[in-house]
Every structure is written in structure tokens, then in C-alpha cells.
C-alpha atoms as a PDB file:
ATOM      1  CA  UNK A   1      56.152  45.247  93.246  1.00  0.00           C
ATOM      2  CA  UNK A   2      55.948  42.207  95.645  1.00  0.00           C
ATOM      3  CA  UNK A   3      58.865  39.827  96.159  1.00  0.00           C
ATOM      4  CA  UNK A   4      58.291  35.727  94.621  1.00  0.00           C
ATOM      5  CA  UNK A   5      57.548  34.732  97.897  1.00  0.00           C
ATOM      6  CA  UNK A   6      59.023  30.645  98.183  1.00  0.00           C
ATOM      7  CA  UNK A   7      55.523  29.698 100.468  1.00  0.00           C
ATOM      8  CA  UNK A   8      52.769  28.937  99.137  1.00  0.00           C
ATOM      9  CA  UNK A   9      48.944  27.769  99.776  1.00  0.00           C
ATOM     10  CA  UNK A  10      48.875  24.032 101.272  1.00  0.00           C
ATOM     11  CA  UNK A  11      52.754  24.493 102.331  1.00  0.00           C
ATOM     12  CA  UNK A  12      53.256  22.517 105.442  1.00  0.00           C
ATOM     13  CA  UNK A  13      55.197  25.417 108.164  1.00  0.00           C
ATOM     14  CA  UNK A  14      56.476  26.086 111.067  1.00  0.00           C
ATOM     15  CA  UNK A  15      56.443  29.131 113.401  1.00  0.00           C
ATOM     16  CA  UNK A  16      60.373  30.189 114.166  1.00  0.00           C
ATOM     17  CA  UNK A  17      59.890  33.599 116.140  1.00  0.00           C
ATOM     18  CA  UNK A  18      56.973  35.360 117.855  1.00  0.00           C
ATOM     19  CA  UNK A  19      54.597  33.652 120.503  1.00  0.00           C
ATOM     20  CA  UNK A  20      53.566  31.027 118.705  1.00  0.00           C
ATOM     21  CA  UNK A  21      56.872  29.998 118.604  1.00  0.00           C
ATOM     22  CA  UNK A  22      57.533  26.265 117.333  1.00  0.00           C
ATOM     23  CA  UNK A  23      53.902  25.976 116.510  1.00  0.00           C
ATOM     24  CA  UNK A  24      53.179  24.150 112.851  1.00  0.00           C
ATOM     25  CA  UNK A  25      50.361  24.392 110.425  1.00  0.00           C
ATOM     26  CA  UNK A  26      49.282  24.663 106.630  1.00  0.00           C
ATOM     27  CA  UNK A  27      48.992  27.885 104.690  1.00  0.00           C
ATOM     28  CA  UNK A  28      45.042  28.539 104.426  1.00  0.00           C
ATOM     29  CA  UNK A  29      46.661  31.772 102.591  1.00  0.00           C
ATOM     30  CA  UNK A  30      49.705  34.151 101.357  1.00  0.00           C
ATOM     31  CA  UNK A  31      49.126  37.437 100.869  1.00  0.00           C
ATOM     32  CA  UNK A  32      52.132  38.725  98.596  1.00  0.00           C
ATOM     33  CA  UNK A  33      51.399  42.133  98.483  1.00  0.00           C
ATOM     34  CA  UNK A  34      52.084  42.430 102.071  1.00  0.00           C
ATOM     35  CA  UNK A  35      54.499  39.602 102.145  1.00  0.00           C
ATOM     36  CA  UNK A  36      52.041  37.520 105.086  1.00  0.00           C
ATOM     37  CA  UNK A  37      50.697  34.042 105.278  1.00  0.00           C
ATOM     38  CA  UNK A  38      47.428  32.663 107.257  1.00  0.00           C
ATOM     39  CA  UNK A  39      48.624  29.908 109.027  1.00  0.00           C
ATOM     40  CA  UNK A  40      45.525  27.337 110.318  1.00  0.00           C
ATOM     41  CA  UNK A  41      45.798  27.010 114.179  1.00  0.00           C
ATOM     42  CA  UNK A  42      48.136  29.401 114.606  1.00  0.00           C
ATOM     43  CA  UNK A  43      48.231  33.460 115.952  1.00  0.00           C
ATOM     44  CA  UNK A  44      44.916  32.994 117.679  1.00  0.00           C
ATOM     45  CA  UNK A  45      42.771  36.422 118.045  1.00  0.00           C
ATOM     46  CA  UNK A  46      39.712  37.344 119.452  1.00  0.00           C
ATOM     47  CA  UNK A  47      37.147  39.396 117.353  1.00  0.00           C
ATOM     48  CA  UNK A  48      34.028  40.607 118.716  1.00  0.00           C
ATOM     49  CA  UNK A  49      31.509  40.309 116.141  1.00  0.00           C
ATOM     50  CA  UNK A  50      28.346  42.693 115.967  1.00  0.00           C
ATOM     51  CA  UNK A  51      25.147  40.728 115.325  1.00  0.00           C
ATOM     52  CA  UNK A  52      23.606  40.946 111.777  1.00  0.00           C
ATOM     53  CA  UNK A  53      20.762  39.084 109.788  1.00  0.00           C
ATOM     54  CA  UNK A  54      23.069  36.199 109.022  1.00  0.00           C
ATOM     55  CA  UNK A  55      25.278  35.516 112.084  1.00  0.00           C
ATOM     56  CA  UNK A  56      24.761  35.806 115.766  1.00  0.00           C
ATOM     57  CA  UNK A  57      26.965  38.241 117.562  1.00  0.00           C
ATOM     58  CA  UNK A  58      29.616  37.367 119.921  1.00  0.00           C
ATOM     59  CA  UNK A  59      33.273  37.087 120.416  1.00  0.00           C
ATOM     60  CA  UNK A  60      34.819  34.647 117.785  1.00  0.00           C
ATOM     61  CA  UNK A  61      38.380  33.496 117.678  1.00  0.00           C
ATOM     62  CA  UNK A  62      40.118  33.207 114.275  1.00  0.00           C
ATOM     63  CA  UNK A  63      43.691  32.906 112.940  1.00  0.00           C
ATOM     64  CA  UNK A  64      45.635  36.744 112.317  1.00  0.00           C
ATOM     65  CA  UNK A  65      48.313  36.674 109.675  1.00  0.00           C
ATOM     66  CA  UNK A  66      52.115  36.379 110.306  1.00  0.00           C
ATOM     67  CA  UNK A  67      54.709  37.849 108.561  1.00  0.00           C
ATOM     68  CA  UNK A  68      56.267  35.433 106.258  1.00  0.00           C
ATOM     69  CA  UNK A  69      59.495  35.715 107.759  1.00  0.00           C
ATOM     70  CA  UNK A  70      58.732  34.682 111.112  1.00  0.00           C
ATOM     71  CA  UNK A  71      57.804  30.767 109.797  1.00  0.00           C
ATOM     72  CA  UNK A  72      59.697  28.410 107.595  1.00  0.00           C
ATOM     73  CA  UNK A  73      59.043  25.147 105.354  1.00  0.00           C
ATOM     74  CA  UNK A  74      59.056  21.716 106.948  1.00  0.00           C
ATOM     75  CA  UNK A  75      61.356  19.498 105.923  1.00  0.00           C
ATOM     76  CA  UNK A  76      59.096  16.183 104.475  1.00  0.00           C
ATOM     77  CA  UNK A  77      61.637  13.809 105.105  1.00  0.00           C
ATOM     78  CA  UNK A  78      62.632  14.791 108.792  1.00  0.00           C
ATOM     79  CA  UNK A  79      59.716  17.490 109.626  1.00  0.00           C
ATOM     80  CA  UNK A  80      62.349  19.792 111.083  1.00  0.00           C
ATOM     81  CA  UNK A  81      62.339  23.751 109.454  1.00  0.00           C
ATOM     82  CA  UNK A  82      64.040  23.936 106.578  1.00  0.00           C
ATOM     83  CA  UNK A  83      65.119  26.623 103.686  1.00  0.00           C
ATOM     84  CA  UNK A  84      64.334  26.383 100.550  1.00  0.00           C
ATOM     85  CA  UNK A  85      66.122  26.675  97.145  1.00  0.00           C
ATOM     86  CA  UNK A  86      64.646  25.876  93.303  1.00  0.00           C
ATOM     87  CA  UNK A  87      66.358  23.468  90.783  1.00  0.00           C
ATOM     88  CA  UNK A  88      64.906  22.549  87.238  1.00  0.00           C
ATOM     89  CA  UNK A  89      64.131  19.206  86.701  1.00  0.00           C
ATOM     90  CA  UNK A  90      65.281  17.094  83.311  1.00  0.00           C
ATOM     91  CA  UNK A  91      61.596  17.393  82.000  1.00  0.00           C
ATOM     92  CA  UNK A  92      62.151  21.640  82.311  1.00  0.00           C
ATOM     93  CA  UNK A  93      60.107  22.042  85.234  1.00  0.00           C
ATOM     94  CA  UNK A  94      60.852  24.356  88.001  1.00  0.00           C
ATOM     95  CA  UNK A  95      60.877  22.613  91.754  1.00  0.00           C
ATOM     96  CA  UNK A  96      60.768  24.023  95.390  1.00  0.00           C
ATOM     97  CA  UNK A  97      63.505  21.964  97.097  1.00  0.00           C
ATOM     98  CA  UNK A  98      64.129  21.284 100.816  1.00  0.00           C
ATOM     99  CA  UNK A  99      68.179  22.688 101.489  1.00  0.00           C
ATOM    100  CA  UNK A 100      68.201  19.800 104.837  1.00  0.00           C
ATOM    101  CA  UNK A 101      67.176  16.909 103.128  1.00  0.00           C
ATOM    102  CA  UNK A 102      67.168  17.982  99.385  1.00  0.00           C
ATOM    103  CA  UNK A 103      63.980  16.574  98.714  1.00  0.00           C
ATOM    104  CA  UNK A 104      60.999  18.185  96.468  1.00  0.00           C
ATOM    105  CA  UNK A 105      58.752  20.413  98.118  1.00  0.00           C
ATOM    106  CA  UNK A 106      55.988  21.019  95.600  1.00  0.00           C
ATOM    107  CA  UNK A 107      53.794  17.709  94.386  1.00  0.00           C
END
């Protein structure tokens, strides 16, 4: 069974280790299962694409997943990385919070 990952679609991150290091983007997706994230703009590879009835062949470049590890949250007050912790709200609601700045994470 797959970890409750704390990233989620839309999530604003940042890359911490590999070589995009210090590169930023939002999650296009997660994939729990394999604990990885799709990160727009960043971890740029190279397919080359065989031609079919729909699309022209060619060598396309698209985004390859990270491992979730290797990025972390932004902070929305100071955009630095941050961790993140949970906290329940008066109304009983359940909040990502930013550990930096303590401010909410999730809208």
C-alpha cells in the first residue's frame, strides 16, 4: 500500500537534489503508487516518436517524473523550500501547513 504522500496536483515545488537542482514548477501529476510527481518544466527528456496517422514523427522533448523525495513545497510567504506538517482547523477541516512560515498550504 502507498504512503499519504503530503504533494499534491497544482502544489507549487522545488527541485532539492538531482540535476535539475534548484529548479521550481507545479505538479502536472503524483503518481502514489510509485511515490513520483511530474513536475512542468522540469527533468527534460528526449523521446523519439515513430510517425502514426495522428502525429508526425520526430524527436519530442517532455517532462520525466522525479521521485518525490528529491523536491519540496514552497513556502507562499517567502518562496523558499519548506516542510510540511497538517493541523485541523476550528471548523474540523484538515490543512497542509508550511513548517517556515506556518502558513496554509492548501486553498
Amino acid at each position: 500500500m502507498a504512503q499519504k504522500l503530503k504533494i499534491r496536483k497544482g502544489d507549487r515545488v522545488v527541485v532539492i537534489a538531482g540535476k535539475d537542482k534548484g529548479k521550481s514548477g507545479e505538479v502536472i501529476r503524483v503518481l502514489p503508487k510509485d511515490e513520483r510527481v511530474l513536475v512542468q518544466g522540469v527533468n527534460m527528456v528526449k523521446r523519439h516518436q515513430k510517425a502514426s496517422a495522428r502525429q508526425a514523427g520526430g524527436i519530442e522533448e517532455r517532462e520525466a517524473t522525479l521521485h518525490i523525495s528529491n523536491v519540496a513545497h514552497i513556502d507562499p510567504a517567502s518562496n523558499k523550500p519548506t516542510r510540511v506538517s497538517f493541523k485541523l482547523l476550528a471548523d474540523g477541516r484538515k490543512v497542509r501547513v508550511a513548517r517556515r512560515s506556518g502558513e496554509t498550504i492548501d486553498r
